[in-house]
C-alpha atoms as a PDB file:
ATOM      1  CA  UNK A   1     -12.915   5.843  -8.208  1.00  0.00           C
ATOM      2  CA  UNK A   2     -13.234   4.917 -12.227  1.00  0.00           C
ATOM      3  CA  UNK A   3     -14.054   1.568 -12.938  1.00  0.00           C
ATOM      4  CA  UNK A   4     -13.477   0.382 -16.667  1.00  0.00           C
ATOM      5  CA  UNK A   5     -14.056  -3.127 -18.228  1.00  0.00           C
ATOM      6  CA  UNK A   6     -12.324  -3.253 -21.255  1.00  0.00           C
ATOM      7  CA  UNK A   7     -10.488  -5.829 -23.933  1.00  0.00           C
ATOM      8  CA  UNK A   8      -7.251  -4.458 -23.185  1.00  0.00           C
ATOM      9  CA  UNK A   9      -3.563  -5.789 -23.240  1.00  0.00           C
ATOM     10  CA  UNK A  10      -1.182  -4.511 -20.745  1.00  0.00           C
ATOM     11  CA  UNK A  11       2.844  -3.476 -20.654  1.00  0.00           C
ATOM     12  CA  UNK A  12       4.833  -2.702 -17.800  1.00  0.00           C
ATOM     13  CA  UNK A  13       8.697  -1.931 -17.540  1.00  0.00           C
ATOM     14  CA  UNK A  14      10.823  -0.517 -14.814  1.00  0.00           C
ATOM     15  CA  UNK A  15      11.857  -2.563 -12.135  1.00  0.00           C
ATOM     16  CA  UNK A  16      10.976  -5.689 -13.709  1.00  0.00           C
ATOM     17  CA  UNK A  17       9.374  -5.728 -17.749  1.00  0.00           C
ATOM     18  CA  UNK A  18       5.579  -7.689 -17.420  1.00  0.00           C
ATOM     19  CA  UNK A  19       3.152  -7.976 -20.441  1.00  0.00           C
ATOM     20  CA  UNK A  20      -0.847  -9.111 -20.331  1.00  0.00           C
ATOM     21  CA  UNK A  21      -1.509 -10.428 -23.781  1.00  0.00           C
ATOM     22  CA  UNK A  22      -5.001  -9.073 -24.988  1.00  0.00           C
ATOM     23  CA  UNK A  23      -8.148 -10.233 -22.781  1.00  0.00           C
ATOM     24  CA  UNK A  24     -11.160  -8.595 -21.092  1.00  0.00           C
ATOM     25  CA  UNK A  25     -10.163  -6.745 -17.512  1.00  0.00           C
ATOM     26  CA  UNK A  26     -11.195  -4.725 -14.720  1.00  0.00           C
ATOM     27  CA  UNK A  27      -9.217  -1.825 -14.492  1.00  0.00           C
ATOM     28  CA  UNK A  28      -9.719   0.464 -11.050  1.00  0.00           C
ATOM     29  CA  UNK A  29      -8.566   3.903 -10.820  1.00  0.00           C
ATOM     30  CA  UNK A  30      -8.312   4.861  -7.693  1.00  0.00           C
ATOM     31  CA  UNK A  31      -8.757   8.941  -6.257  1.00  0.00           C
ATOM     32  CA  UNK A  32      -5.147   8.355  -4.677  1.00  0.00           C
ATOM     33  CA  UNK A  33      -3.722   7.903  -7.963  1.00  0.00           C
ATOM     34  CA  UNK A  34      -3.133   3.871  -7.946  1.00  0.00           C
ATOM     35  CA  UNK A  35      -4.315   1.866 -10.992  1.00  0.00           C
ATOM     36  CA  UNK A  36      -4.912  -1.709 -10.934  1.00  0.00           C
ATOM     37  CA  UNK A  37      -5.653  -4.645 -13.578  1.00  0.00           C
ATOM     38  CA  UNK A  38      -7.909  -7.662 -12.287  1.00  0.00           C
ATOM     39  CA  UNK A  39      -8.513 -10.645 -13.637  1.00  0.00           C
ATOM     40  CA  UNK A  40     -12.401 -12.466 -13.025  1.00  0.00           C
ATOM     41  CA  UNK A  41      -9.894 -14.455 -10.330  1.00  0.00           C
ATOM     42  CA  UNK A  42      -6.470 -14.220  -8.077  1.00  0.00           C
ATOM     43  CA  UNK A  43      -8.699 -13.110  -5.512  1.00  0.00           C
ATOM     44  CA  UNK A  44      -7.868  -9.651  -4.525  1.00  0.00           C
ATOM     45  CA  UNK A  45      -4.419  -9.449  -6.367  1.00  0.00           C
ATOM     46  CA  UNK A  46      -4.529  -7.229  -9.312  1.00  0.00           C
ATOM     47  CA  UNK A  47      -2.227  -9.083 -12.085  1.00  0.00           C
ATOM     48  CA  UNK A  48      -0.232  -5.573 -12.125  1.00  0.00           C
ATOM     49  CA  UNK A  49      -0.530  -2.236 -10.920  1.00  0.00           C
ATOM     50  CA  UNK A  50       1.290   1.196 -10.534  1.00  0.00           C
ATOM     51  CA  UNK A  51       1.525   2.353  -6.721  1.00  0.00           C
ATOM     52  CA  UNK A  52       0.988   6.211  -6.364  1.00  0.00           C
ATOM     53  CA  UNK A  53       2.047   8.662  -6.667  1.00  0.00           C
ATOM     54  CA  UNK A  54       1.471   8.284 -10.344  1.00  0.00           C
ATOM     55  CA  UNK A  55       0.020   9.833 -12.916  1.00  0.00           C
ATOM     56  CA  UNK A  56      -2.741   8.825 -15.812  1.00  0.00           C
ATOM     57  CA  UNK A  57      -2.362  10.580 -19.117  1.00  0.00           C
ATOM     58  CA  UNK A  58      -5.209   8.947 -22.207  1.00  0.00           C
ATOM     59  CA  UNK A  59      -3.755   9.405 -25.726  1.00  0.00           C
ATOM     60  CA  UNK A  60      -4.331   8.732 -28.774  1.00  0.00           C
ATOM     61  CA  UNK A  61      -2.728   5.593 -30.017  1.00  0.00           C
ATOM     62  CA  UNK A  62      -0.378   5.493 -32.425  1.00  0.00           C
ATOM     63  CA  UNK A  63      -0.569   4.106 -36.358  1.00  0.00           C
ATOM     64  CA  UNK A  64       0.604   1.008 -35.372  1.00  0.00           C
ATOM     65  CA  UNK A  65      -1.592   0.490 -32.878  1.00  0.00           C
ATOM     66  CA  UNK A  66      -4.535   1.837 -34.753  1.00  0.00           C
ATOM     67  CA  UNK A  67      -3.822  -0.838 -37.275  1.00  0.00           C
ATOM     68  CA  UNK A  68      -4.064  -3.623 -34.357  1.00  0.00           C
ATOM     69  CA  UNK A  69      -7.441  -2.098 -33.091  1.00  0.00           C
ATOM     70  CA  UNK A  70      -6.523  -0.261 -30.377  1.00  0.00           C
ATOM     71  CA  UNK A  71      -8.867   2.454 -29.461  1.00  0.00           C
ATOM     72  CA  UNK A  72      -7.298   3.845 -26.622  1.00  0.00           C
ATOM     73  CA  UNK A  73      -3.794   3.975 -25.317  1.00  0.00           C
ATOM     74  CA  UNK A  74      -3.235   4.692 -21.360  1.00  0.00           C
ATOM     75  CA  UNK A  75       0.013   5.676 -20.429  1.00  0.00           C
ATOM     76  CA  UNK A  76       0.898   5.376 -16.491  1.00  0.00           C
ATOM     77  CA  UNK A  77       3.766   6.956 -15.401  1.00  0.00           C
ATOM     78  CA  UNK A  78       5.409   7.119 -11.375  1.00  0.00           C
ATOM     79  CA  UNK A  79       6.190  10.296 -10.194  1.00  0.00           C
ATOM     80  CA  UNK A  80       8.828   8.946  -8.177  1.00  0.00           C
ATOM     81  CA  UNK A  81      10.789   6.452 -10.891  1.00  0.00           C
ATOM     82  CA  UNK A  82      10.964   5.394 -13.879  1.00  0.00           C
ATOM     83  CA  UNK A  83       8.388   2.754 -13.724  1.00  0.00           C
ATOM     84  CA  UNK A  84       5.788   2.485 -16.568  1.00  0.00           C
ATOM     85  CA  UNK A  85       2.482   1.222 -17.122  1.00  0.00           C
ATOM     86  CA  UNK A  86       0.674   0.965 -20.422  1.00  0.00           C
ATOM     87  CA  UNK A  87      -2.861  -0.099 -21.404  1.00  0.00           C
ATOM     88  CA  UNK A  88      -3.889  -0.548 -25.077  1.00  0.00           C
ATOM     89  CA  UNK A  89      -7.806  -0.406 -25.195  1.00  0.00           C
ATOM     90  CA  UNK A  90      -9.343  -2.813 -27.829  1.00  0.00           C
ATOM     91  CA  UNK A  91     -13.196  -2.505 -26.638  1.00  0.00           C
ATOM     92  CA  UNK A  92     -14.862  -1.000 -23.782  1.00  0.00           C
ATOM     93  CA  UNK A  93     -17.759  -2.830 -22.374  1.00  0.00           C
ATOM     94  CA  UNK A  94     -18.085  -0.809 -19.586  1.00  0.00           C
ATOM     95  CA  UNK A  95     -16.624   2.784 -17.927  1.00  0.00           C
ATOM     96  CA  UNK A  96     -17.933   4.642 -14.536  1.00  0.00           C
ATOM     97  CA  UNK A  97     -16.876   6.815 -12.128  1.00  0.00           C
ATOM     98  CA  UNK A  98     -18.346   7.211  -8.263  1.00  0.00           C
ATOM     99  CA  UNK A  99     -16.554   9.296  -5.768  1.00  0.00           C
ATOM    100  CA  UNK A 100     -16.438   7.337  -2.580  1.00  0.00           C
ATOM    101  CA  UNK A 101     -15.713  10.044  -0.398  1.00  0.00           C
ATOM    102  CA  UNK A 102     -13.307   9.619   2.028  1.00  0.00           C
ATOM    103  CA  UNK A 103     -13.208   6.016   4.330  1.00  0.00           C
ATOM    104  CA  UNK A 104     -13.001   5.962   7.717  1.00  0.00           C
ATOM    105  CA  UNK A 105     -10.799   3.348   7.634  1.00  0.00           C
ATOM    106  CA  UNK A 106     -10.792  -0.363   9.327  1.00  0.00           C
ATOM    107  CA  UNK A 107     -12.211  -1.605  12.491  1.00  0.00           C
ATOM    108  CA  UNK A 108     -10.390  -3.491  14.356  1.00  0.00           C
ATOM    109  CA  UNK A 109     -11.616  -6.462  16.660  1.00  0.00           C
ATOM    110  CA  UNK A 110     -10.017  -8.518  18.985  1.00  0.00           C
ATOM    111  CA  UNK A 111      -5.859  -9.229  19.431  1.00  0.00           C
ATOM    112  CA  UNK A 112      -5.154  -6.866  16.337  1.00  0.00           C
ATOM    113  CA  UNK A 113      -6.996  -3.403  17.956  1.00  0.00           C
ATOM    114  CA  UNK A 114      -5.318  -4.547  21.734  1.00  0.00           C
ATOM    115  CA  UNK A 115      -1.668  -5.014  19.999  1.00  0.00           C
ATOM    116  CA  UNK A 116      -2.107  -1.447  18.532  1.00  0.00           C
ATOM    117  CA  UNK A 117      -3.291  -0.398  21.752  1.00  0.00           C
ATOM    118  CA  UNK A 118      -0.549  -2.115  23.850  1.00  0.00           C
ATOM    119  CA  UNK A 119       2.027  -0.503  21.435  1.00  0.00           C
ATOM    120  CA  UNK A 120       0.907   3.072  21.691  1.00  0.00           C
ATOM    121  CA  UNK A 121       1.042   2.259  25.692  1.00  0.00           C
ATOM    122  CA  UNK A 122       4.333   0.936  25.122  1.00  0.00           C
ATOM    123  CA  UNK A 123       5.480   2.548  22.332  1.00  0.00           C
ATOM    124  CA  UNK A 124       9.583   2.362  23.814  1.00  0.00           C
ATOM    125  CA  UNK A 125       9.210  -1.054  22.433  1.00  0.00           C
ATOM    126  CA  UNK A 126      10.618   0.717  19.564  1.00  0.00           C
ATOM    127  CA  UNK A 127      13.192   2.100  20.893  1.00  0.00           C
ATOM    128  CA  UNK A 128      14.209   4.111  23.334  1.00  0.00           C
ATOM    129  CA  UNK A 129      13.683   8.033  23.598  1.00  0.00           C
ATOM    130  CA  UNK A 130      10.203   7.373  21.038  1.00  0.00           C
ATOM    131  CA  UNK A 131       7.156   8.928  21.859  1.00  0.00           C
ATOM    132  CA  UNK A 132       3.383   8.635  20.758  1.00  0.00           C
ATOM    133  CA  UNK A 133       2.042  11.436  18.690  1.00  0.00           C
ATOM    134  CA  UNK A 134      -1.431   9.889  17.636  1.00  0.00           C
ATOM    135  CA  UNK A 135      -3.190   6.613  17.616  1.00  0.00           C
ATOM    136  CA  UNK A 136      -5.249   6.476  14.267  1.00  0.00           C
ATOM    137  CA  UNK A 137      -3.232   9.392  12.239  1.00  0.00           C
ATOM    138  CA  UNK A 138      -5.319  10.643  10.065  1.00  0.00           C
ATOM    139  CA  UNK A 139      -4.091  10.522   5.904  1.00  0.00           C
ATOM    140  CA  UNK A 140      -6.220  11.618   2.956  1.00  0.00           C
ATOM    141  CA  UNK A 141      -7.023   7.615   2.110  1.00  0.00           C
ATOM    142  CA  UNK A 142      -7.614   6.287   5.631  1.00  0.00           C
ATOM    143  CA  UNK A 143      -5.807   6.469   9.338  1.00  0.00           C
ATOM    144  CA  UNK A 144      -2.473   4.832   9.992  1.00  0.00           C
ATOM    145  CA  UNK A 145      -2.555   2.611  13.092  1.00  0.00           C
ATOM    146  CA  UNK A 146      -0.090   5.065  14.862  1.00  0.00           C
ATOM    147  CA  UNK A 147       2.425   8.008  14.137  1.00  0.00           C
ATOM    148  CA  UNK A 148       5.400   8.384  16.639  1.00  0.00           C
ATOM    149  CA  UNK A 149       8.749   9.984  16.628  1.00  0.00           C
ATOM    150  CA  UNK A 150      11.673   8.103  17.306  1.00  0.00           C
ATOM    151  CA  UNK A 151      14.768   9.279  19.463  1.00  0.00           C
ATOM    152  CA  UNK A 152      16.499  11.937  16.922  1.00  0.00           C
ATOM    153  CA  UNK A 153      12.704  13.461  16.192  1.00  0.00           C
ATOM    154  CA  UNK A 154      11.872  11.902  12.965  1.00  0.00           C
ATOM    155  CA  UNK A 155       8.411  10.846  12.090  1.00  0.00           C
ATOM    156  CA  UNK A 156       7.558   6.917  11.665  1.00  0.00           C
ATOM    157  CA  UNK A 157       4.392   5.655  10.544  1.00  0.00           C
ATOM    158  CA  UNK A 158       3.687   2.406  12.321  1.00  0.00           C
ATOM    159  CA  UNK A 159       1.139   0.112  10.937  1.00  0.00           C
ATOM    160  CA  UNK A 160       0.102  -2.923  13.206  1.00  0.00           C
ATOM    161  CA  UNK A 161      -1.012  -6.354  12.018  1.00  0.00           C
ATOM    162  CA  UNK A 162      -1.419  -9.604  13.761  1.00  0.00           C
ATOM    163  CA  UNK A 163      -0.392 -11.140  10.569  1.00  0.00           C
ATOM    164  CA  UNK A 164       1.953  -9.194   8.520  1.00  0.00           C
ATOM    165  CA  UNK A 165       1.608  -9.829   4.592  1.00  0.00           C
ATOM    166  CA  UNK A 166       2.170  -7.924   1.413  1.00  0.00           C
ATOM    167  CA  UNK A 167      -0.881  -6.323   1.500  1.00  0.00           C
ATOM    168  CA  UNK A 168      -0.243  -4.719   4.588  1.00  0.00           C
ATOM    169  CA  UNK A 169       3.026  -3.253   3.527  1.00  0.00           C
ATOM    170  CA  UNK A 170       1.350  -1.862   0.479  1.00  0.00           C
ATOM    171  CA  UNK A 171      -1.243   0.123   2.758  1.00  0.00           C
ATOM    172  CA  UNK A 172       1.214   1.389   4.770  1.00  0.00           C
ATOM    173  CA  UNK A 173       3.706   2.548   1.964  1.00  0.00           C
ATOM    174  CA  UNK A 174       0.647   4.200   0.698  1.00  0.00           C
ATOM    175  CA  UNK A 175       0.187   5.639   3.771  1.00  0.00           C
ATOM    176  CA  UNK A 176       4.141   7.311   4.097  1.00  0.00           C
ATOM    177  CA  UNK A 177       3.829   8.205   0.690  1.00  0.00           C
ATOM    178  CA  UNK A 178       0.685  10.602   1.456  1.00  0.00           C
ATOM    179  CA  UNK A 179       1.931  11.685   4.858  1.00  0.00           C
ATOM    180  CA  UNK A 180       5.279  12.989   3.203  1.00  0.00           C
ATOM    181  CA  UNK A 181       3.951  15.419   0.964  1.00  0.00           C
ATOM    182  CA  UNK A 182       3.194  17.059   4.729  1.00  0.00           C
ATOM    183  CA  UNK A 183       6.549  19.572   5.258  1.00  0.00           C
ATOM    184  CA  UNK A 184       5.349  19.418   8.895  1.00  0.00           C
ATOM    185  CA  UNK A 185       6.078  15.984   8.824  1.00  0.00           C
ATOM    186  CA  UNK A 186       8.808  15.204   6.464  1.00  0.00           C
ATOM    187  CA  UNK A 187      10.685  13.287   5.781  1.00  0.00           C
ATOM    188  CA  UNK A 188       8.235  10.176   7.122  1.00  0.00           C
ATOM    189  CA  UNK A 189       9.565   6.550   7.595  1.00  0.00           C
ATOM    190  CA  UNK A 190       7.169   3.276   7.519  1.00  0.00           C
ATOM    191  CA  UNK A 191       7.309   0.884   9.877  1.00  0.00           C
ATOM    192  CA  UNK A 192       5.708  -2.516   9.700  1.00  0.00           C
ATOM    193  CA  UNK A 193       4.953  -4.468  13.166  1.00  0.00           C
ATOM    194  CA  UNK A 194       3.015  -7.805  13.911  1.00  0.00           C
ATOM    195  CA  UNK A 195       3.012 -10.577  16.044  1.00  0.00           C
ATOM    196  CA  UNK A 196       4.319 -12.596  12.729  1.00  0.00           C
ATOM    197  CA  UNK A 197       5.882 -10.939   9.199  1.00  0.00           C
ATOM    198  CA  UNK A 198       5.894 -13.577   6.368  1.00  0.00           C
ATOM    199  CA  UNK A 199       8.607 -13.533   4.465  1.00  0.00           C
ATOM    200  CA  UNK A 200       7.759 -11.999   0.763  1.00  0.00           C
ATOM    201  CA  UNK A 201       6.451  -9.087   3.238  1.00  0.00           C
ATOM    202  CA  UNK A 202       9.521  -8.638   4.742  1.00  0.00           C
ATOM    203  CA  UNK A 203      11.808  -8.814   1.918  1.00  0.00           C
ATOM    204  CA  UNK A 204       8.862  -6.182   0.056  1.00  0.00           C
ATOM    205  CA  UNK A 205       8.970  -4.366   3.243  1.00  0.00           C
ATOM    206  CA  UNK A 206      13.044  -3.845   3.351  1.00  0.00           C
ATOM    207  CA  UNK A 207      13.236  -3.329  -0.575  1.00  0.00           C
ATOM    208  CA  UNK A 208      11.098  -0.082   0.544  1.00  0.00           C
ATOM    209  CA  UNK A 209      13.298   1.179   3.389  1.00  0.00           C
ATOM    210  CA  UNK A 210      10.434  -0.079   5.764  1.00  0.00           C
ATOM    211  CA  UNK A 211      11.843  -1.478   9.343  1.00  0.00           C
ATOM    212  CA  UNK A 212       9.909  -4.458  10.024  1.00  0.00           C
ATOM    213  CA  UNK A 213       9.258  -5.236  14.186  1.00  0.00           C
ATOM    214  CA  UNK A 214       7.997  -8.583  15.493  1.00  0.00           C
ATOM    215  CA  UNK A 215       5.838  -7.946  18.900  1.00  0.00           C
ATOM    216  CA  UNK A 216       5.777 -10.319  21.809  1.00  0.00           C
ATOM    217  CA  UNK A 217       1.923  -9.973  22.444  1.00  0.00           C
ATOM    218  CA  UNK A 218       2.004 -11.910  25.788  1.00  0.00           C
ATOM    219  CA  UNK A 219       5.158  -9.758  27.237  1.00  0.00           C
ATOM    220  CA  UNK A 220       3.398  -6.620  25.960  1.00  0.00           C
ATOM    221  CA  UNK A 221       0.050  -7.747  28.096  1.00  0.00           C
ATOM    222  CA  UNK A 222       2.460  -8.787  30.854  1.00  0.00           C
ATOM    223  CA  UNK A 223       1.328 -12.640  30.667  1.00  0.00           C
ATOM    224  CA  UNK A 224       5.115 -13.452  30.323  1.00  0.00           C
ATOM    225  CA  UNK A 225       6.290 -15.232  33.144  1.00  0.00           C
ATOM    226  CA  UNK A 226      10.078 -15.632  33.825  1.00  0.00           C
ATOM    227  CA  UNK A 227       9.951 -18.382  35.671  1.00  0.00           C
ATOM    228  CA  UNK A 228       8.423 -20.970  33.168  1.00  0.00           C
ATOM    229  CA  UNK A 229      11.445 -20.258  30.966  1.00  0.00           C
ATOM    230  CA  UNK A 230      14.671 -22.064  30.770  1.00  0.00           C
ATOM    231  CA  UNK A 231      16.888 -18.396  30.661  1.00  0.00           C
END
């Protein structure tokens, strides 16, 4: 992990154009190849970032550039598109790196860790002919909730959320993206399921070629009773 403080302004074009005009940032980039630009608010939404796989590449900045006071030009590119991040430098206040090693990943409490359970118990919920390869899959940045196989044998990385939001479909494309570099595994498809998927998750979700599941929680722990309902 490199964390960098910096006067910096910030450019982005691909599937939408974006620019930051010139203030003082964090800038985080992260061992999986993500970099992200915070503001000192938005909570934890960066004001824009490049997913990975990506790659950073520090050059020199141009005359133009020079002239304005840049003192460092950062040049993000995707490995997968044609998206494009760049971050002029004006002043660096601050610029450290830490390796964090790798994280164990989340622990889960309460109806969250039982739907995950429920659904690797029940994992036909999916669909039929799927099967269970692993509960907490192991990936290079953390363990996906579960990896399965559907009917015709492909391999689906299922993350589980009580709650599904944006963030949660931005772990688990991170998540596909690692596991498909595995030719074991290949070619790996997300899947997103919760008890409830906002919207903006779904849509993001979709966009991504992520199928989105909502889970009955009460049918899965068999606290569904037929004859309370009207069909």
């Amino acid at each position: 992990m490199r964390v960098v403080i910096a006067t910096c302004c910030v450019d982005y074009s691909g599937r939408l154009d974006a620019h930051l005009p010139r203030a003082t940032r964090l800038i985080m980039i992260k061992a999986d190849g993500s970099v992200l630009v915070h503001s000192d608010g938005g909570s934890y939404k960066p004001l824009n970032w490049m997913s990975p796989p990506a790659r950073l590449a520090e050059v020199d900045p141009d005359e133009e550039d020079r002239e304005a006071g840049v003192v460092s030009r950062w040049e993000v590119t995707a490995s997968k598109t044609d998206d494009r991040l760049v971050i002029r430098l004006f002043d660096v206040v601050s610029d450290t790196s830490a390796d964090l090693g790798v994280d164990p990943g989340l622990t889960k409490d309460g109806v969250e860790a039982h739907l995950q359970e429920l659904l690797a118990e029940q994992i036909e919920v999916l669909g039929p002919g799927w099967r269970l390869v692993r509960r907490e899959y192991p990936t290079p940045i953390g363990p996906v909730d579960i990896m399965a196989k559907d009917a015709d044998g492909r391999s689906v990385a299922v993350e589980v959320k009580r709650v599904g939001g944006i963030d949660g479909v931005e772990q688990l494309t991170r998540y596909v993206e690692m596991l498909d570099r595995d030719p074991l595994l290949a070619p790996v498809r997300g899947l997103y399921a919760a008890q409830q998927i906002r919207p903006q998750a779904r849509v993001l979700a979709e966009d991504r070629g992520i199928r989105c599941v909502v889970l009955d929680y009460d049918t899965m722990r068999g606290m569904d009773d037929p004859s309370s309902r009207l069909f």
